[in-house]
C-alpha atoms as a PDB file:
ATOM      1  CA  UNK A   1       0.000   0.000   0.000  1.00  0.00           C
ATOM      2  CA  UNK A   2       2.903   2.103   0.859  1.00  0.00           C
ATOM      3  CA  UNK A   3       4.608   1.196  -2.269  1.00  0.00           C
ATOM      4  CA  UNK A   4       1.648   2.116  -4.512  1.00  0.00           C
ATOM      5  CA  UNK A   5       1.290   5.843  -2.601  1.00  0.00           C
ATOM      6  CA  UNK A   6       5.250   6.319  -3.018  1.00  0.00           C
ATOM      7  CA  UNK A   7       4.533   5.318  -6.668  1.00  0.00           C
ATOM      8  CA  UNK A   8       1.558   7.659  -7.573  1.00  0.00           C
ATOM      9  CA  UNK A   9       3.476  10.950  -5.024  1.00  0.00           C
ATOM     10  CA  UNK A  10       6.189  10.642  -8.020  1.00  0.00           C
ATOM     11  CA  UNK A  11       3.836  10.274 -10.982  1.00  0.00           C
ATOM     12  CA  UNK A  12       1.553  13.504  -9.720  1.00  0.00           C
ATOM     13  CA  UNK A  13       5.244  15.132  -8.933  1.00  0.00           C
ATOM     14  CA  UNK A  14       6.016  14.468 -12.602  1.00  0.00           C
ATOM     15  CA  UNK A  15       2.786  15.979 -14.170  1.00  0.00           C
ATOM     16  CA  UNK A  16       3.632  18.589 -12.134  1.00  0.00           C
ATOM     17  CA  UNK A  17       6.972  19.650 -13.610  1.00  0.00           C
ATOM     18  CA  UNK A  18       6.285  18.554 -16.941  1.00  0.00           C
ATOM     19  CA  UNK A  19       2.697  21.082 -16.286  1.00  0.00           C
ATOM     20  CA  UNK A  20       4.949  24.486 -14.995  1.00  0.00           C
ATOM     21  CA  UNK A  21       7.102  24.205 -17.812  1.00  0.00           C
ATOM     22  CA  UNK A  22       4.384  23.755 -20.140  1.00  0.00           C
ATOM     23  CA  UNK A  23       3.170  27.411 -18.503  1.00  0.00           C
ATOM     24  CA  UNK A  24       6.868  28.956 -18.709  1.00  0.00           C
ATOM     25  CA  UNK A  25       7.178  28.056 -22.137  1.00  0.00           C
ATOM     26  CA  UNK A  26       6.474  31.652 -24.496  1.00  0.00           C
ATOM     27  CA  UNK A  27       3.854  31.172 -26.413  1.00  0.00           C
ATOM     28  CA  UNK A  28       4.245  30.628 -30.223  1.00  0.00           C
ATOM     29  CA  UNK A  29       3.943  33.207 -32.629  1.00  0.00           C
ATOM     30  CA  UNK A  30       0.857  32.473 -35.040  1.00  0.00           C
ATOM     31  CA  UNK A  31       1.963  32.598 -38.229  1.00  0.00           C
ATOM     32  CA  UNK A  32       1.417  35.195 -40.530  1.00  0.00           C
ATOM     33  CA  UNK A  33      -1.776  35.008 -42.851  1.00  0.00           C
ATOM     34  CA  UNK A  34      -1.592  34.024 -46.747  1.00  0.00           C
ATOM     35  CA  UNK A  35      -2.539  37.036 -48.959  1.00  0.00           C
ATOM     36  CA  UNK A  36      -6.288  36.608 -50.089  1.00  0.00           C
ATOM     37  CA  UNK A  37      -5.908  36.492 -53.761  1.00  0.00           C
ATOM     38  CA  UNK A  38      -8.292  39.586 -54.200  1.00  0.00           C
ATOM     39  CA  UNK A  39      -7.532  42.950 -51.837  1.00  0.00           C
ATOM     40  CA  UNK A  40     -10.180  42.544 -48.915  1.00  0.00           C
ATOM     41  CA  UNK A  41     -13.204  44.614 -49.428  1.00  0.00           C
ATOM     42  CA  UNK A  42     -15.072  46.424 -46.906  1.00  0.00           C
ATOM     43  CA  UNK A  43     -18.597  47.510 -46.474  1.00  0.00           C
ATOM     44  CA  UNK A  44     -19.763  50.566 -44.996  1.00  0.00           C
ATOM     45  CA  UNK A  45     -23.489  51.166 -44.086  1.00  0.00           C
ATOM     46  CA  UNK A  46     -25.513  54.526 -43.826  1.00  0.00           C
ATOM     47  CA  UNK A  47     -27.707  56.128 -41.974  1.00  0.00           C
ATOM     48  CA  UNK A  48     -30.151  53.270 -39.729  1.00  0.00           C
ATOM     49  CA  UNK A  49     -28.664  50.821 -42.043  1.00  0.00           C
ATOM     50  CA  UNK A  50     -26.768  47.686 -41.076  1.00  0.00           C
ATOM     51  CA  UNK A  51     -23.983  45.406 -42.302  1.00  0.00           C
ATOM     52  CA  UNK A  52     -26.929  43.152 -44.233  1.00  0.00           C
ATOM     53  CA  UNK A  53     -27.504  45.932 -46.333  1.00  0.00           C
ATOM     54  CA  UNK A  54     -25.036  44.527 -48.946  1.00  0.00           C
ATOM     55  CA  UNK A  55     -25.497  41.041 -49.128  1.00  0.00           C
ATOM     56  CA  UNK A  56     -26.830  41.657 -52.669  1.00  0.00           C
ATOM     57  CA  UNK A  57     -23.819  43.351 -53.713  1.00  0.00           C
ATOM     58  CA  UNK A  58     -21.737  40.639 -51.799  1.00  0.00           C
ATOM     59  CA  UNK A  59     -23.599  37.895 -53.546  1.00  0.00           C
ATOM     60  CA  UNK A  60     -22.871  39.547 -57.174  1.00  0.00           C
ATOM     61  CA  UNK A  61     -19.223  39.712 -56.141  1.00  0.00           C
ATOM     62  CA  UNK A  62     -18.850  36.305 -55.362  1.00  0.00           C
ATOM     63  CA  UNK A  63     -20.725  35.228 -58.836  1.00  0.00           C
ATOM     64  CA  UNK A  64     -18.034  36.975 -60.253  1.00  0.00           C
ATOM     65  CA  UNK A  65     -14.808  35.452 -58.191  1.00  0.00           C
ATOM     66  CA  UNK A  66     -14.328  37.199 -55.299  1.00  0.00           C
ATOM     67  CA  UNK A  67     -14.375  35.060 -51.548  1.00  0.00           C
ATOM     68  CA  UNK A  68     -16.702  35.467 -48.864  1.00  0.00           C
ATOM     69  CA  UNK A  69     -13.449  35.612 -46.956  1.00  0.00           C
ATOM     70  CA  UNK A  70     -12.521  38.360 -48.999  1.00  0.00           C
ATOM     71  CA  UNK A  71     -15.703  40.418 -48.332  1.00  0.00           C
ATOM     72  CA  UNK A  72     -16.516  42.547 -45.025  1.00  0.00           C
ATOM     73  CA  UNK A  73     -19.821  44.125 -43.669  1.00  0.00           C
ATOM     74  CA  UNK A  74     -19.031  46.285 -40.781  1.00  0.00           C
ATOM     75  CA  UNK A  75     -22.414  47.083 -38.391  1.00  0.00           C
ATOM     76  CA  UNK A  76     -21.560  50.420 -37.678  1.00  0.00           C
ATOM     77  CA  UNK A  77     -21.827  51.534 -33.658  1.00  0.00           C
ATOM     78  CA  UNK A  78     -23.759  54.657 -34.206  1.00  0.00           C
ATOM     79  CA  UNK A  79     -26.937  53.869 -36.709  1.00  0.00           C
ATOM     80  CA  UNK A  80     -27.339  58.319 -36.621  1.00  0.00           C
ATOM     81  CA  UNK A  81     -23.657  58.444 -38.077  1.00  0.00           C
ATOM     82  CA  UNK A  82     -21.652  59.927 -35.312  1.00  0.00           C
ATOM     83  CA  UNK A  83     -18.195  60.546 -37.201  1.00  0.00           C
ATOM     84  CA  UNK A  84     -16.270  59.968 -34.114  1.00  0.00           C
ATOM     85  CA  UNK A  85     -17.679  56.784 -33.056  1.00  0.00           C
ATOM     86  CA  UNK A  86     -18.015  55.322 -37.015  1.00  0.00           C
ATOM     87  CA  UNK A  87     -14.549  56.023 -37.782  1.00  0.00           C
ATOM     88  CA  UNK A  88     -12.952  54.661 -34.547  1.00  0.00           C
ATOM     89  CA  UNK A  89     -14.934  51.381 -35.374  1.00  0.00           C
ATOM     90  CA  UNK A  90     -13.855  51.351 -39.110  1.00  0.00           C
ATOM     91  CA  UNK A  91     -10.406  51.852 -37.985  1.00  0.00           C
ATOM     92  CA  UNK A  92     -10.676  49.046 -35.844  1.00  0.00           C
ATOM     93  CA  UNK A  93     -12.804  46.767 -38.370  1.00  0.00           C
ATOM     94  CA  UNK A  94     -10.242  47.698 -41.334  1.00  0.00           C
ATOM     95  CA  UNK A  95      -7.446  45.671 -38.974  1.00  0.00           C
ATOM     96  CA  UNK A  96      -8.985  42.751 -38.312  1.00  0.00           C
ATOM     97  CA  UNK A  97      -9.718  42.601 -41.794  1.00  0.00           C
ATOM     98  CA  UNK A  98      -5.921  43.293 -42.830  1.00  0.00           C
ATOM     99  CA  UNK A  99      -4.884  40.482 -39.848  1.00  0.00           C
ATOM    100  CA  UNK A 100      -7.382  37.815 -41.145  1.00  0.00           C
ATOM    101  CA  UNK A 101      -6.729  38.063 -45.277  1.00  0.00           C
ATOM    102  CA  UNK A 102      -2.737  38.595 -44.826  1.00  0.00           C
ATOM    103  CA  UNK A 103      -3.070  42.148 -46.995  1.00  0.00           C
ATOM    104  CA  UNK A 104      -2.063  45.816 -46.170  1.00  0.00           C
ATOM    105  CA  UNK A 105      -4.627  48.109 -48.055  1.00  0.00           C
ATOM    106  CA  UNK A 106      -8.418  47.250 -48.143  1.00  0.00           C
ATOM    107  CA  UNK A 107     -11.309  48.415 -50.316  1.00  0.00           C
ATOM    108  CA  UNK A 108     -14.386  49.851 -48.894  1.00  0.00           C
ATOM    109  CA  UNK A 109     -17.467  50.023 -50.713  1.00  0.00           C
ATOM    110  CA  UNK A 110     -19.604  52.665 -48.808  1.00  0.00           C
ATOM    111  CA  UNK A 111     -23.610  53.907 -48.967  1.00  0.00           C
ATOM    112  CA  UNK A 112     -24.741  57.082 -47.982  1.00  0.00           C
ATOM    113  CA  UNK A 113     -23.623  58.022 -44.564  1.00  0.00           C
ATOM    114  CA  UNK A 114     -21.318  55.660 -45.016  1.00  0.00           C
ATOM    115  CA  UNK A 115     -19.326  57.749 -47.494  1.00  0.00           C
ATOM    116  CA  UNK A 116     -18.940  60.358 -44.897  1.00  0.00           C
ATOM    117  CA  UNK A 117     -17.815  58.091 -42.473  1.00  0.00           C
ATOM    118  CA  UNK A 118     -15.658  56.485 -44.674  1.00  0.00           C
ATOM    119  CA  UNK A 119     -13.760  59.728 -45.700  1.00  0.00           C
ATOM    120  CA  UNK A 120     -13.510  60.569 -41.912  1.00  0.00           C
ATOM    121  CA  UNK A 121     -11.992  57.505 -40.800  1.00  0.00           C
ATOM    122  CA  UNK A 122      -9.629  57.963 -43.741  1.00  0.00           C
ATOM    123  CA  UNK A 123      -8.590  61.655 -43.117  1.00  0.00           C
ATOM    124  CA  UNK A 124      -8.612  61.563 -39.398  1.00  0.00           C
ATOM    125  CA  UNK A 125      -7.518  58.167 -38.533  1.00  0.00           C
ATOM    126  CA  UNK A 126      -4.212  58.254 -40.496  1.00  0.00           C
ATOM    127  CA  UNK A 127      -5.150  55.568 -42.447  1.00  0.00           C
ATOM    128  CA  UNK A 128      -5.276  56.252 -45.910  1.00  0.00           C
ATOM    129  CA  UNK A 129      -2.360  54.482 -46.631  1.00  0.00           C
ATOM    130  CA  UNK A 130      -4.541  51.206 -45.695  1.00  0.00           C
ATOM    131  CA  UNK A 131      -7.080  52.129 -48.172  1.00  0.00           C
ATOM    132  CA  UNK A 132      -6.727  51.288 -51.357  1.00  0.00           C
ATOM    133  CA  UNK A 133      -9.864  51.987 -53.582  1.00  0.00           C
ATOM    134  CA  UNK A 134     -13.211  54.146 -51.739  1.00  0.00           C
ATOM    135  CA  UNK A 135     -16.239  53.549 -53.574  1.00  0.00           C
ATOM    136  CA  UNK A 136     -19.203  55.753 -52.469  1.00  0.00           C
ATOM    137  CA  UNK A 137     -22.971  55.388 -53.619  1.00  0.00           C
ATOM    138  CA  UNK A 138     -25.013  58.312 -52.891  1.00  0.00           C
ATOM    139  CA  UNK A 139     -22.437  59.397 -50.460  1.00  0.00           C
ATOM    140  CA  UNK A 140     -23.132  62.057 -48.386  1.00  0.00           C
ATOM    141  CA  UNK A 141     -19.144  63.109 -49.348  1.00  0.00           C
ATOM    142  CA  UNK A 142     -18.905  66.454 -48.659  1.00  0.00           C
ATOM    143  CA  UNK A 143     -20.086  66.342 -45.155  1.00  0.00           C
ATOM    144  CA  UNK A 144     -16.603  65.424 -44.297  1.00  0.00           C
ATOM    145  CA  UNK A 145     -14.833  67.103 -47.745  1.00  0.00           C
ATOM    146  CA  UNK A 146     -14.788  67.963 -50.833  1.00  0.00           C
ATOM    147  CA  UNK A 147     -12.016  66.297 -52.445  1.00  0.00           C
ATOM    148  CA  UNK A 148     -10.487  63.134 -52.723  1.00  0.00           C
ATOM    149  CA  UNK A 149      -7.735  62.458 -50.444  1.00  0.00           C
ATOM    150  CA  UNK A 150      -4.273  61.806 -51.529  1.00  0.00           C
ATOM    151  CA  UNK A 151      -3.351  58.568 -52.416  1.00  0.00           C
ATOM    152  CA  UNK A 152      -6.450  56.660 -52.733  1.00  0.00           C
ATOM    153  CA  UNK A 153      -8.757  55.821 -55.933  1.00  0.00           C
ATOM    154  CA  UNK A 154     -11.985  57.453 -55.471  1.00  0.00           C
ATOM    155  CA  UNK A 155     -15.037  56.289 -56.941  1.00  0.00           C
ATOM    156  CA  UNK A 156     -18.439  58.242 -56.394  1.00  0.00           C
ATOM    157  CA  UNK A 157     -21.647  56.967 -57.917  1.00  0.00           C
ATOM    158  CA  UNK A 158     -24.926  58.790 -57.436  1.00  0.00           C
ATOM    159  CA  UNK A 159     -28.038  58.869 -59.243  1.00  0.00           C
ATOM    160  CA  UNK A 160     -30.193  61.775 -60.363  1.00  0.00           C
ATOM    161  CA  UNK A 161     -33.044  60.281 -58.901  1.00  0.00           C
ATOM    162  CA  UNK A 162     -31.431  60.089 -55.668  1.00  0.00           C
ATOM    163  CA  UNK A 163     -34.287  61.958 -53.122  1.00  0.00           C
ATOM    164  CA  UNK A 164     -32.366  61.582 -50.011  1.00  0.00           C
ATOM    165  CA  UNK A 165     -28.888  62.817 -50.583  1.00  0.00           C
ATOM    166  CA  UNK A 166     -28.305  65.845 -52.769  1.00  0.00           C
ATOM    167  CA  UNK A 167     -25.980  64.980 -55.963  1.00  0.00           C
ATOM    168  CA  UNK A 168     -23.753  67.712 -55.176  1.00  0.00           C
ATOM    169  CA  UNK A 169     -23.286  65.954 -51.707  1.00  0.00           C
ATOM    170  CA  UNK A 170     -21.799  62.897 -53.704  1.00  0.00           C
ATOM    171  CA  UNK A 171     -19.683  64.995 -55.771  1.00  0.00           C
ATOM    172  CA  UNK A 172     -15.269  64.990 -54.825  1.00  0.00           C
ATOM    173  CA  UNK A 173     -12.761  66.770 -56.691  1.00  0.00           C
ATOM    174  CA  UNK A 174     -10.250  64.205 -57.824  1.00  0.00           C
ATOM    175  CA  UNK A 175     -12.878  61.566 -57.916  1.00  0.00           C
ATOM    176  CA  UNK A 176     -14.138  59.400 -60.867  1.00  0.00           C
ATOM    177  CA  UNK A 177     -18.009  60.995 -60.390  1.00  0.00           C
ATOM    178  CA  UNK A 178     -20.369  58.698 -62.081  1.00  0.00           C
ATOM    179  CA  UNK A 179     -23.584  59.736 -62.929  1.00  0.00           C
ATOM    180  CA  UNK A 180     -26.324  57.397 -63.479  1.00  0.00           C
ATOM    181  CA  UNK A 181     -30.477  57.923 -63.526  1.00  0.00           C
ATOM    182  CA  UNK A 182     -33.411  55.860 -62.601  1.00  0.00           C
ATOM    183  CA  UNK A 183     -31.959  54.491 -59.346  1.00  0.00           C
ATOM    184  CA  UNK A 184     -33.583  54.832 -56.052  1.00  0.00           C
ATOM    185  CA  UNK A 185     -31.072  55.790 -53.307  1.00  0.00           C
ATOM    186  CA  UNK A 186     -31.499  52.618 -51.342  1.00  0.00           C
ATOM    187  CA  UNK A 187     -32.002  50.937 -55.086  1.00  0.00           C
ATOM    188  CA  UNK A 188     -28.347  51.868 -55.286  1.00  0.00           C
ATOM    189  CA  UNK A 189     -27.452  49.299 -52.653  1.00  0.00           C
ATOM    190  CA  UNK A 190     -30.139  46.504 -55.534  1.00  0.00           C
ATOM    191  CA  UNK A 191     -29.137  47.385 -58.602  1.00  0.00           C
ATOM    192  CA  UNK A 192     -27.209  45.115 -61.341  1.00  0.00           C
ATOM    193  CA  UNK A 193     -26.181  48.439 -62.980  1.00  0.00           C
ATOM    194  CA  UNK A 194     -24.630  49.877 -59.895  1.00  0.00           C
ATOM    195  CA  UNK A 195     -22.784  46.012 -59.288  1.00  0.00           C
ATOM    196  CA  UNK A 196     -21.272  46.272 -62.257  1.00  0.00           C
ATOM    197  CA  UNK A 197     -19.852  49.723 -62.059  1.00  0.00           C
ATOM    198  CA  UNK A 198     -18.820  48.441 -58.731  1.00  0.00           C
ATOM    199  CA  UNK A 199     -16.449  45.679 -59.927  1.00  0.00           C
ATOM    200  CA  UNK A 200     -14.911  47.720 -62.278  1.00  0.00           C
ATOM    201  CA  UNK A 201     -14.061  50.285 -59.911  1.00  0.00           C
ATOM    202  CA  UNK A 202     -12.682  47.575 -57.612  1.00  0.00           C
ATOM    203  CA  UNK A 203     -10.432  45.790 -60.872  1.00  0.00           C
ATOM    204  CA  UNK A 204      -9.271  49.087 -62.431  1.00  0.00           C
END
């Protein structure tokens, strides 16, 4: 009996040890992740809206090649479009992205508000140089500015029969401006027109 106690004191000693230097080992770096083939692209909501606002635009993206793990939907914190509290969350959205597809610039493809916010998080946040391409539809621009900034390809598509944000709202200096008609401002989040003028934006 005294044998069998001696034997199990060592064997609990031993998975003791072996346990603390388990603990005191550093942890291992996680490797780095492999490049997405496609640059990530993000998705910025307006005003009330939410991150399912693109899943048609998603969906048309994928038809034509791109990865759900190459396409973001951020749910924006403030739904009245608080620039502050949008562009703080962007920032931090925009580096998980970057972390999970292995890349250094994203995309974003923004509605409305989300054009404003967009350009905020870009100007304020330092972080233009991890943007790309911007790609605004019916964006409320020139709430934030009125030209492009430096160093990233902006794309700015409104409609003329936009109700709820004024055209001249959506217009940038610098920008590629595209005009279109017969589009509903929330039809430019539904429409195969806008999609298309979308992916070329995103392959030029």
């Amino acid at each position: 009996m005294m044998k069998n106690r001696k034997w199990i004191s060592v064997i609990l000693t031993c998975m003791l040890m072996a346990f603390t230097v388990l603990l005191s080992m550093p942890p291992s770096k996680a490797e780095a992740a492999e490049p997405t083939a496609r640059t990530p692209v993000v998705f910025v909501h307006g005003l009330s809206g939410s991150d399912s606002n693109f899943a048609y635009i998603k969906y048309y993206l994928q038809k034509q090649g791109w990865t759900s793990d190459e396409l973001y939907a951020i749910d924006l914190p403030s739904k009245q479009g608080n620039q502050l509290l949008n562009s703080a969350a962007i920032a931090s959205f925009v580096d998980d992205v970057l972390s999970k597809t292995g890349h250094t610039k994203v995309n974003i493809v923004a509605h409305s508000m989300g054009g404003a916010n967009s350009l905020y998080y870009i100007l304020n946040r330092d972080d233009a140089s991890k943007v790309d391409k911007l790609i605004t539809l019916g964006g409320a621009n020139r709430l934030t500015t009125s030209d492009a900034p430096a160093g990233v390809n902006v794309t700015s598509i409104y409609s003329t029969s936009d109700t709820i944000v004024a055209n001249y709202l959506s217009i940038l200096n610098g920008a590629n401006n595209i005009r279109i008609s017969g589009v509903s401002h929330i039809g430019l989040i539904f429409s195969s027109q806008v999609n298309q003028l979308i992916q070329t934006a995103l392959e030029e």
